[in-house]
Protein backbone atom coordinates (compact mmCIF):
# COMPACT_ATOMS: atom_id res chain seq x y z
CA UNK A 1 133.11 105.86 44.68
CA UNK A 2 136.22 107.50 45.75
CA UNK A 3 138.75 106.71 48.35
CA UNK A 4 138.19 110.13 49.96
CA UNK A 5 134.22 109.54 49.33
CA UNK A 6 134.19 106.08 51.10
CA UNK A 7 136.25 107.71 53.87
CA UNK A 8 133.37 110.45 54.26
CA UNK A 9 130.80 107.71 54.33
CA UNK A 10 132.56 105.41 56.91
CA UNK A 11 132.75 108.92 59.19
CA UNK A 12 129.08 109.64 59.08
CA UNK A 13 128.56 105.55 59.50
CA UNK A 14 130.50 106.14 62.93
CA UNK A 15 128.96 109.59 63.57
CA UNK A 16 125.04 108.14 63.30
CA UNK A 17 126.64 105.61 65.66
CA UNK A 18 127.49 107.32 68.05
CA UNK A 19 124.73 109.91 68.02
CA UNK A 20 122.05 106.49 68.60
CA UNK A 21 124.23 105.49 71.51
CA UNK A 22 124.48 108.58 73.12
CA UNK A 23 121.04 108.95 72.93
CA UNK A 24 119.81 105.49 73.71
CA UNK A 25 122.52 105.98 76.85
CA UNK A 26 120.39 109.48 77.47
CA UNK A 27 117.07 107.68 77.59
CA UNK A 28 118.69 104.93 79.96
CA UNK A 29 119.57 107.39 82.00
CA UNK A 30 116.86 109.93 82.33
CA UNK A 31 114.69 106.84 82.53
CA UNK A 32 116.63 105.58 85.49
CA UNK A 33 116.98 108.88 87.28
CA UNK A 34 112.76 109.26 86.79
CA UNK A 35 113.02 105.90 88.90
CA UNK A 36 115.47 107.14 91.28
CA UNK A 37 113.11 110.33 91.90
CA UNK A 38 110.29 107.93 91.95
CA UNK A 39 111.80 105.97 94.77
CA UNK A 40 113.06 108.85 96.74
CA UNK A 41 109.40 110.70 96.88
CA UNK A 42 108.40 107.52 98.26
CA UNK A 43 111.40 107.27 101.05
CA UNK A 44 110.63 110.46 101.89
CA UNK A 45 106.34 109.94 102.45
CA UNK A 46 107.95 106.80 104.53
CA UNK A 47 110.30 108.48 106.76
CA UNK A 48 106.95 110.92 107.12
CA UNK A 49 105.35 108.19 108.00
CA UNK A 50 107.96 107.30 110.47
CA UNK A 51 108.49 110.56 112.25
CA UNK A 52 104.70 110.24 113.50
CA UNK A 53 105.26 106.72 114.63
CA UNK A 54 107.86 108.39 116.59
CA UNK A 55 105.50 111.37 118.22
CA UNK A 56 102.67 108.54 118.49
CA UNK A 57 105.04 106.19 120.53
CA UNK A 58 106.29 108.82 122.74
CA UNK A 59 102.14 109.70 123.89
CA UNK A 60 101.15 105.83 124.10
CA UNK A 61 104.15 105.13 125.77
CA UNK A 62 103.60 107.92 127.96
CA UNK A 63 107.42 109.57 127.73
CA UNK A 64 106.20 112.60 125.76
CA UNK A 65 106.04 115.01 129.07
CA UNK A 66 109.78 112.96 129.62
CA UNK A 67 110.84 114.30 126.36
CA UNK A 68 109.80 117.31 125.98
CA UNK A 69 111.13 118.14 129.53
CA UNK A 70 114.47 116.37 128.21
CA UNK A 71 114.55 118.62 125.51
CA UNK A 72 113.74 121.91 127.33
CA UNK A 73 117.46 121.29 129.05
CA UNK A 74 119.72 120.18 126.09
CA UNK A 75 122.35 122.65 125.56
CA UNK A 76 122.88 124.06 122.69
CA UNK A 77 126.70 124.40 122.35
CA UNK A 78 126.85 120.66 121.96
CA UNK A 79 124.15 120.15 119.59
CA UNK A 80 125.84 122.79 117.55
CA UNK A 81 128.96 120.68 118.02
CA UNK A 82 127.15 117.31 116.90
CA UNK A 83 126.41 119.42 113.51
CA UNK A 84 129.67 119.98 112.88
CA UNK A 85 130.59 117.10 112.88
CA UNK A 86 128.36 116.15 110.36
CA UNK A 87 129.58 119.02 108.14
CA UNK A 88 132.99 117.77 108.82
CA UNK A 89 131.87 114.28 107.74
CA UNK A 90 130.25 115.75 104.17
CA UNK A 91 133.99 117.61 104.04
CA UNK A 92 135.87 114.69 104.08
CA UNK A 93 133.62 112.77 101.83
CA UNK A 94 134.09 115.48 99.32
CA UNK A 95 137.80 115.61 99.81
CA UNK A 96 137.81 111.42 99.03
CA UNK A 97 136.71 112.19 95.85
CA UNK A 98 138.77 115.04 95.27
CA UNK A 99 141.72 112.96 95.44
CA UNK A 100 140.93 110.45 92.87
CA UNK A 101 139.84 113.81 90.72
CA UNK A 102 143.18 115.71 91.84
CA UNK A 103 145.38 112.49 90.20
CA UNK A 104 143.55 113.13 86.56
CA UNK A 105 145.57 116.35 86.17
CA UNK A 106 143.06 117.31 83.19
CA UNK A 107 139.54 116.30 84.77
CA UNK A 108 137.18 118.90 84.08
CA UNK A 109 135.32 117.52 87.56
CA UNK A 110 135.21 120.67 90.21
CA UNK A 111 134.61 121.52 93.85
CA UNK A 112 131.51 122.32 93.49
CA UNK A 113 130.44 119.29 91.24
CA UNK A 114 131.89 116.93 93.85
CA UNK A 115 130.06 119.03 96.63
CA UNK A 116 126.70 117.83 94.37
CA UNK A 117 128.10 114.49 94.30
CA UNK A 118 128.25 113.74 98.07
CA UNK A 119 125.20 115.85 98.62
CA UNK A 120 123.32 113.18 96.07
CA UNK A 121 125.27 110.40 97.64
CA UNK A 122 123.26 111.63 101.19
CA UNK A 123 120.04 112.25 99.36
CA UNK A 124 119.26 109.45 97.38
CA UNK A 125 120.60 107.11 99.94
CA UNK A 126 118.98 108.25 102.60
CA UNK A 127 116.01 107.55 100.96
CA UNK A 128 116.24 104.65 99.32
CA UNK A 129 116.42 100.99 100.89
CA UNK A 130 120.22 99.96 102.05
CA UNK A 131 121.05 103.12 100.30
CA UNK A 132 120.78 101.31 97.06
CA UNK A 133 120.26 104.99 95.16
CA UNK A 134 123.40 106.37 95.97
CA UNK A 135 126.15 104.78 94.00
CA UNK A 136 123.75 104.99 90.33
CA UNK A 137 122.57 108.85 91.72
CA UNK A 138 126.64 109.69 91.83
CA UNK A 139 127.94 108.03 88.65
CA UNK A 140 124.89 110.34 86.86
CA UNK A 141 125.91 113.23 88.73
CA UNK A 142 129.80 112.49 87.94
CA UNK A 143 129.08 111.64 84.22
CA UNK A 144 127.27 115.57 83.96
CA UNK A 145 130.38 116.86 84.30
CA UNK A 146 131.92 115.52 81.35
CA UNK A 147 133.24 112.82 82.39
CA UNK A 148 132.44 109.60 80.09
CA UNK A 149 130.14 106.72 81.88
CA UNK A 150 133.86 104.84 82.27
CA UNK A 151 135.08 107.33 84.06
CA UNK A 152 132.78 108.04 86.21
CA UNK A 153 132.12 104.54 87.23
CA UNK A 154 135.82 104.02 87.63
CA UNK A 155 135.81 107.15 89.96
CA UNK A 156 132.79 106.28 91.96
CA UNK A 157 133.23 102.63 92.13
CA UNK A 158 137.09 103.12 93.84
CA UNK A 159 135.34 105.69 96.35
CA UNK A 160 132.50 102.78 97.37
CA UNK A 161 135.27 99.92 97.46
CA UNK A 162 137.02 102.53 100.17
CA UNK A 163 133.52 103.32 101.66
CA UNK A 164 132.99 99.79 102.24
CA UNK A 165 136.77 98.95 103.24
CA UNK A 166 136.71 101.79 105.82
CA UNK A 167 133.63 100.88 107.35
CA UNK A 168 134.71 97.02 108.20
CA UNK A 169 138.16 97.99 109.19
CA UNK A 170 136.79 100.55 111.56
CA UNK A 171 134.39 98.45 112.99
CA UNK A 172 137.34 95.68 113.82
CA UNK A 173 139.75 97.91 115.15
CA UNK A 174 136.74 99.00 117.40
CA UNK A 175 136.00 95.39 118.35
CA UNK A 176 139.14 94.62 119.05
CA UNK A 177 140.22 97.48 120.66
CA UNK A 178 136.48 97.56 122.76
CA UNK A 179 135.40 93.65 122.97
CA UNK A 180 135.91 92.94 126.81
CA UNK A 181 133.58 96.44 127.43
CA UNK A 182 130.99 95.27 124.57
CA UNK A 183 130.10 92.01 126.51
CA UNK A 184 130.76 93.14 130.01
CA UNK A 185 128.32 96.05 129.09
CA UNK A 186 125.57 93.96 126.38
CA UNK A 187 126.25 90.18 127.14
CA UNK A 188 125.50 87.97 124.53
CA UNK A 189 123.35 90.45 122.60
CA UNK A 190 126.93 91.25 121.23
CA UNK A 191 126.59 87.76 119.14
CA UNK A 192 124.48 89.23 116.74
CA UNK A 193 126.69 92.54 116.06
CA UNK A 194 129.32 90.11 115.52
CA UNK A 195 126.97 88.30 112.87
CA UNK A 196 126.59 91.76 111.14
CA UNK A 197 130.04 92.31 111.21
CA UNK A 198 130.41 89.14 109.17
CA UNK A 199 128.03 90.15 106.56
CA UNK A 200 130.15 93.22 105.84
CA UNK A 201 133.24 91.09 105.59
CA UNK A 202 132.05 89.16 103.64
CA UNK A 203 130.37 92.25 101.52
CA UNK A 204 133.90 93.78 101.19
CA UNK A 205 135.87 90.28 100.61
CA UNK A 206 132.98 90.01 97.81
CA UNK A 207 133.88 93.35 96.46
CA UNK A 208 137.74 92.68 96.49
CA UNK A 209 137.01 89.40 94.39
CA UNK A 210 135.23 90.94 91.63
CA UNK A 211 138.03 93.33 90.92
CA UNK A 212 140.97 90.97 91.02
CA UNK A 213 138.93 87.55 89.68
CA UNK A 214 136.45 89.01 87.00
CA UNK A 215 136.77 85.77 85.20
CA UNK A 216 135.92 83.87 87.79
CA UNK A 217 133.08 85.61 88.82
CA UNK A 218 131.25 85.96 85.43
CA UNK A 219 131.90 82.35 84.85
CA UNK A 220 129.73 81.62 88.16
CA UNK A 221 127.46 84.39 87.21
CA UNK A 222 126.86 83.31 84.08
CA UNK A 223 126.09 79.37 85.60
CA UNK A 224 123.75 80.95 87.82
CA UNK A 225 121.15 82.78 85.43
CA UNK A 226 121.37 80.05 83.69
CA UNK A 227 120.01 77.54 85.74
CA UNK A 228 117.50 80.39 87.09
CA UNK A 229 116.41 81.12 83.92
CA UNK A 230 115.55 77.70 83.18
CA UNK A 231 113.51 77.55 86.40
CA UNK A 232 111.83 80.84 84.76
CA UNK A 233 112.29 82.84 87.88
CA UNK A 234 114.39 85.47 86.33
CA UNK A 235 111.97 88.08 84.85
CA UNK A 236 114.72 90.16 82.47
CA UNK A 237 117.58 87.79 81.87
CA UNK A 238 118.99 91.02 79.74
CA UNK A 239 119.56 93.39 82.61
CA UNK A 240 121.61 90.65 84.20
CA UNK A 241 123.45 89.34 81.29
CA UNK A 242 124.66 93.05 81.31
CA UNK A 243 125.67 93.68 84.92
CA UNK A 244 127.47 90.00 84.88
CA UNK A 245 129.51 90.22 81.31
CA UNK A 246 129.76 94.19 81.51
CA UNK A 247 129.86 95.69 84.80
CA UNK A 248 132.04 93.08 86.53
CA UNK A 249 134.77 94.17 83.92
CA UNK A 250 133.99 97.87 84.29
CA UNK A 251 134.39 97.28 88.07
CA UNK A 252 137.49 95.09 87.59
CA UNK A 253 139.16 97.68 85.65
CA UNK A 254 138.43 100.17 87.20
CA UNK A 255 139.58 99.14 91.05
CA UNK A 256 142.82 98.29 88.88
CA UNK A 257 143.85 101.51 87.46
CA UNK A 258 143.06 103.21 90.97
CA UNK A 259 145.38 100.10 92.43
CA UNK A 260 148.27 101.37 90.07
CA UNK A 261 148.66 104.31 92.95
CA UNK A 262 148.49 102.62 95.45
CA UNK A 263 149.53 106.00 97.94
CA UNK A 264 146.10 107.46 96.83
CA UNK A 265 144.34 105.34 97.34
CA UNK A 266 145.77 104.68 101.18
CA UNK A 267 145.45 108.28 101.36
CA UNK A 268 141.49 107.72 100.61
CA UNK A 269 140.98 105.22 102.95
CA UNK A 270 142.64 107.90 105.66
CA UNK A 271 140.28 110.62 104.79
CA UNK A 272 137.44 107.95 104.96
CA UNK A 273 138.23 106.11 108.46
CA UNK A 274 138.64 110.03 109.50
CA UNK A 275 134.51 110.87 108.08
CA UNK A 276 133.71 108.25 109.40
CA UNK A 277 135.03 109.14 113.09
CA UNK A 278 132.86 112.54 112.30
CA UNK A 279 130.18 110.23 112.00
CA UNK A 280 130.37 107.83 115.24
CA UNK A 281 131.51 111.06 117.61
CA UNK A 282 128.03 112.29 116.84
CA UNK A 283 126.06 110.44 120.16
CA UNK A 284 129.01 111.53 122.16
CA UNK A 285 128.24 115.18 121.46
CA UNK A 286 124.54 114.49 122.11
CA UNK A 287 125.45 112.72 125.42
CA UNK A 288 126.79 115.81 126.65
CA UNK A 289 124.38 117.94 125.19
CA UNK A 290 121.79 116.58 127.93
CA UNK A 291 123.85 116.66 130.62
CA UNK A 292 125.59 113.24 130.95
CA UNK A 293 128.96 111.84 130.50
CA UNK A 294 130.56 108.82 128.77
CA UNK A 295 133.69 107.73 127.18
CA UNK A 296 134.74 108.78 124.26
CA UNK A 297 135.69 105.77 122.51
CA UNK A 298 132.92 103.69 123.97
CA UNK A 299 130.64 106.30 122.24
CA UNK A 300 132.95 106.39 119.29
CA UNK A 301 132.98 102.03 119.31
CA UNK A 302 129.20 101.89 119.98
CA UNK A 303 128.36 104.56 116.88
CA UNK A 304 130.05 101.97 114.45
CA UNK A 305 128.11 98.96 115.66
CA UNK A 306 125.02 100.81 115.69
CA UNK A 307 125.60 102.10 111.91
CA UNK A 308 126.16 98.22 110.90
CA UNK A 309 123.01 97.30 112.43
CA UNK A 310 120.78 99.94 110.62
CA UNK A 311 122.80 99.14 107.13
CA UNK A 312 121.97 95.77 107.10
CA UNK A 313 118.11 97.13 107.25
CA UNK A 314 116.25 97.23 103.91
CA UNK A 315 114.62 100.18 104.34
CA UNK A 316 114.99 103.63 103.78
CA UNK A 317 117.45 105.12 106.55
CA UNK A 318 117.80 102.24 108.52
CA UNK A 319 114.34 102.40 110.01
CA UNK A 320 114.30 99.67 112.36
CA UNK A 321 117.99 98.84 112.70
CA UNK A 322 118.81 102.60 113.59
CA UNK A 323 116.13 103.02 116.28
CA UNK A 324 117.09 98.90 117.62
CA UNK A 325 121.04 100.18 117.66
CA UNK A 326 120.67 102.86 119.73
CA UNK A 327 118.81 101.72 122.26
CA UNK A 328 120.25 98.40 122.41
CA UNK A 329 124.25 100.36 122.39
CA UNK A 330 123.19 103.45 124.15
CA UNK A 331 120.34 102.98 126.55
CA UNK A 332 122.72 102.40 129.54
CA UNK A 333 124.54 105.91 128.46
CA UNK A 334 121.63 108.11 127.88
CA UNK A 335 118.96 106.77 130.57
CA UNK A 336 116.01 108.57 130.70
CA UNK A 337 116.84 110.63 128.10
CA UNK A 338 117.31 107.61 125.60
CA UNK A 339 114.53 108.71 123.29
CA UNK A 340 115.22 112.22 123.51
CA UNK A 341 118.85 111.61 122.60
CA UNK A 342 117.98 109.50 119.42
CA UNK A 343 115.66 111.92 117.93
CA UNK A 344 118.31 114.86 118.56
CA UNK A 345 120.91 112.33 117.13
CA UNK A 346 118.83 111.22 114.27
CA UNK A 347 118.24 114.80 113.13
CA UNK A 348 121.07 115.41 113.24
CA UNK A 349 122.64 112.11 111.14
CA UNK A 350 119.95 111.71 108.52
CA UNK A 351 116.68 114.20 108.26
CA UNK A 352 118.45 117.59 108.58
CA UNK A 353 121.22 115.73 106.30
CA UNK A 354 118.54 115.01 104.00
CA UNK A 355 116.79 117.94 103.67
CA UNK A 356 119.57 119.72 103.61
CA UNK A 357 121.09 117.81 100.86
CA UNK A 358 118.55 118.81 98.47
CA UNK A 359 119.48 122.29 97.13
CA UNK A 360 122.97 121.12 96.96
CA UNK A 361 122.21 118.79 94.04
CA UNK A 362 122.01 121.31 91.65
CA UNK A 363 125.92 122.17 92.69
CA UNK A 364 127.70 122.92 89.32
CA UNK A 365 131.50 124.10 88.95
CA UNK A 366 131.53 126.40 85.87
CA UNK A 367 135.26 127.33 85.21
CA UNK A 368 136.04 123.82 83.65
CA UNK A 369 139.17 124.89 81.91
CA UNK A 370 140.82 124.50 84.87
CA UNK A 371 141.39 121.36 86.87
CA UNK A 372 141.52 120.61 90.33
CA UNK A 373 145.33 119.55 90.25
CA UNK A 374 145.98 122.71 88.29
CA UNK A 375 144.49 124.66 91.02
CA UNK A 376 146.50 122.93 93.72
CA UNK A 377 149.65 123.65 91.70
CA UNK A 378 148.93 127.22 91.53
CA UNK A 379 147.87 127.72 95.27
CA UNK A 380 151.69 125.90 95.96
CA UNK A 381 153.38 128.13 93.34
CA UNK A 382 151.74 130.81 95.01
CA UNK A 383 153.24 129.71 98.51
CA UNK A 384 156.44 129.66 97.73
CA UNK A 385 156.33 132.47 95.20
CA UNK A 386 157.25 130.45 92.37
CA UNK A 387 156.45 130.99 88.85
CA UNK A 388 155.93 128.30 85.91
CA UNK A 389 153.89 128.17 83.09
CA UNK A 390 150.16 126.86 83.70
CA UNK A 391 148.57 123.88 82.58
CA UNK A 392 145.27 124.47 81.27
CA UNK A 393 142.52 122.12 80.36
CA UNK A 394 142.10 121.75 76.15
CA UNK A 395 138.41 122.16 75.44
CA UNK A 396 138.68 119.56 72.71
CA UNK A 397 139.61 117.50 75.44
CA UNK A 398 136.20 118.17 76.96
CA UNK A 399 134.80 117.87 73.86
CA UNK A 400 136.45 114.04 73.29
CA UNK A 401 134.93 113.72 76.92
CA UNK A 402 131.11 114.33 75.97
């Protein structure tokens, strides 16, 4: 056999390779996403479920004629603000990925594929206990626009570290700033939001040792299914052999190239305390929308205890925590109106989110050829009514990419 011959044989060798991993990879993943759907049908026939709990409460408990008279004076104008601010929040969650997209100057990731990506971030979470669809639901979504299953996870994995670092450093600076008013107001009740606030910490101080000590964690990871799988409690020893010796490095690596621009990634964090706001302002708009007033950053501090509380819930939305936070953080604001005002703010947060988040999925950018940092530059050239040559995207680069 010839040197050239042996060449051609070692190239189809890698070719067949790569064709059985990408399909294996395929089946992985449509098999996963048939779960994902799976589990999402059956959030949804739960929150069903839960909505007439709701309208059964309200005529046991005698506050339907309450509520419905409640309802008959809400004004509009602030409802229609409250929504806003949910579109603003599901802006700035798009624009937190756009910056990690915007530093690859040759990603082939768009607007509109990001929209999809936030809008299946919402979706998926939403129904899905502690929101544990979201994350795998985005990476999917990421990886469909070219983007290798590295790149993606790198991508998604810096935007949940951010998510996660946002969320616990809004929450303290609300604490601290709002801790006399949260036990003058709620007594010791306050204990247990302070216990919840721990768990996050301790979430996010997790997350933060994964990506700088990967050794250290696989080496206790590793211990552990051991001596579990020796018990024979662990049912598929494979799938966590994986997520220990693979993913931990993924995630490690990852959270380190991000690290390397270290501007951006302060920048993200910005943009996500900001959503976030959008998100807490919410039961301030309602408060006004029947009538009553209350202080802005009492509202604001209250809407990020409330959102730890239902988080910490394992069930789809929150049920349980969500309904528990607001009354137990809001019943002295809203009054009689306190069920009226969660159902207005909870269609607002998470079933019109929902629902609405469903014909977004399908979100696809189709002008690939040309970045979103390319776009940027052109926009500024076009400000200042400069010229320069323009950087477009290489479709073999695309190609290396699939």
């Amino acid at each position: 056999m010839t040197d050239r011959q042996e060449e051609a044989r070692r190239h189809l060798q890698a070719v067949a390779h790569e064709v059985r991993d990408a399909t294996s990879r395929g089946a992985a993943d449509a098999a996963e996403e048939r779960e994902r759907e799976a589990s999402a049908r059956k959030g949804a026939l739960f929150l069903g479920a839960v909505v007439g709990v709701y309208v059964l409460y309200l005529a046991i408990s005698g506050q339907m004629a309450t509520f419905v008279a409640a309802l008959a004076g809400v004004r509009a104008p602030w409802v229609v603000g409250a929504a806003i601010c949910f579109v603003w929040y599901f802006i700035f969650g798009v624009l937190a990925y756009a910056i990690a997209v915007y530093l690859d100057h040759d990603s082939p990731v768009g607007v509109l594929d990001l929209m999809s990506v936030e809008a299946s971030g919402i979706f998926f979470g939403n129904l899905t206990p502690m929101m544990a669809g979201a994350v795998p639901s985005q990476i999917v979504r990421l990886t469909r626009t070219g983007l290798d299953v590295g790149e993606a996870s790198a991508t998604q994995f810096t935007r949940f570290i951010m998510f996660q670092l946002a969320v616990v450093l809004f929450a303290a600076l609300m604490l601290v700033a709002k801790l006399s008013f949260f036990f003058e107001a709620y007594g010791n009740i306050v204990v247990l939001n302070l216990l919840v606030f721990g768990v996050h910490l301790a979430e996010c101080v997790g997350l933060f040792v994964i990506c700088l000590c990967p050794g250290l964690v696989k080496r206790v990871g590793n211990w552990a299914i051991a001596l579990v799988s020796k018990r024979g409690w662990l049912k598929d020893r494979a799938k966590w052999d994986q997520m220990v010796n693979v993913q931990v490095d993924e995630f490690s690596q990852a959270f380190k190239r991000a690290a390397r621009d270290l501007p951006s990634m302060a920048l993200t964090l910005v943009v996500t305390m900001a959503q976030l706001a959008c998100l807490y302002m919410i039961p301030w708009f309602v408060l006004r929308a029947f009538g009553r007033d209350g202080d802005f950053l009492e509202c604001l501090a209250a809407g990020s205890m409330v959102q730890m509380v239902a988080s910490a819930v394992p069930l789809p939305g929150g049920t349980g925590g969500a309904e528990g936070g607001f009354v137990m953080f809001y019943q002295r604001m809203f009054g009689p109106v306190t069920s009226a005002g969660f159902i207005v703010w909870r269609i607002i947060t998470f079933f019109a989110p929902t629902i609405l988040a469903a014909p977004l999925l399908g979100l696809t950018t189709r002008n690939r050829t040309v970045s979103i940092y390319e776009r940027v530059q052109r926009l500024k050239r076009g400000r200042h009514g400069g010229g320069g040559a323009a950087v477009r995207i290489d479709p073999r680069k695309l190609l290396r990419r699939k």
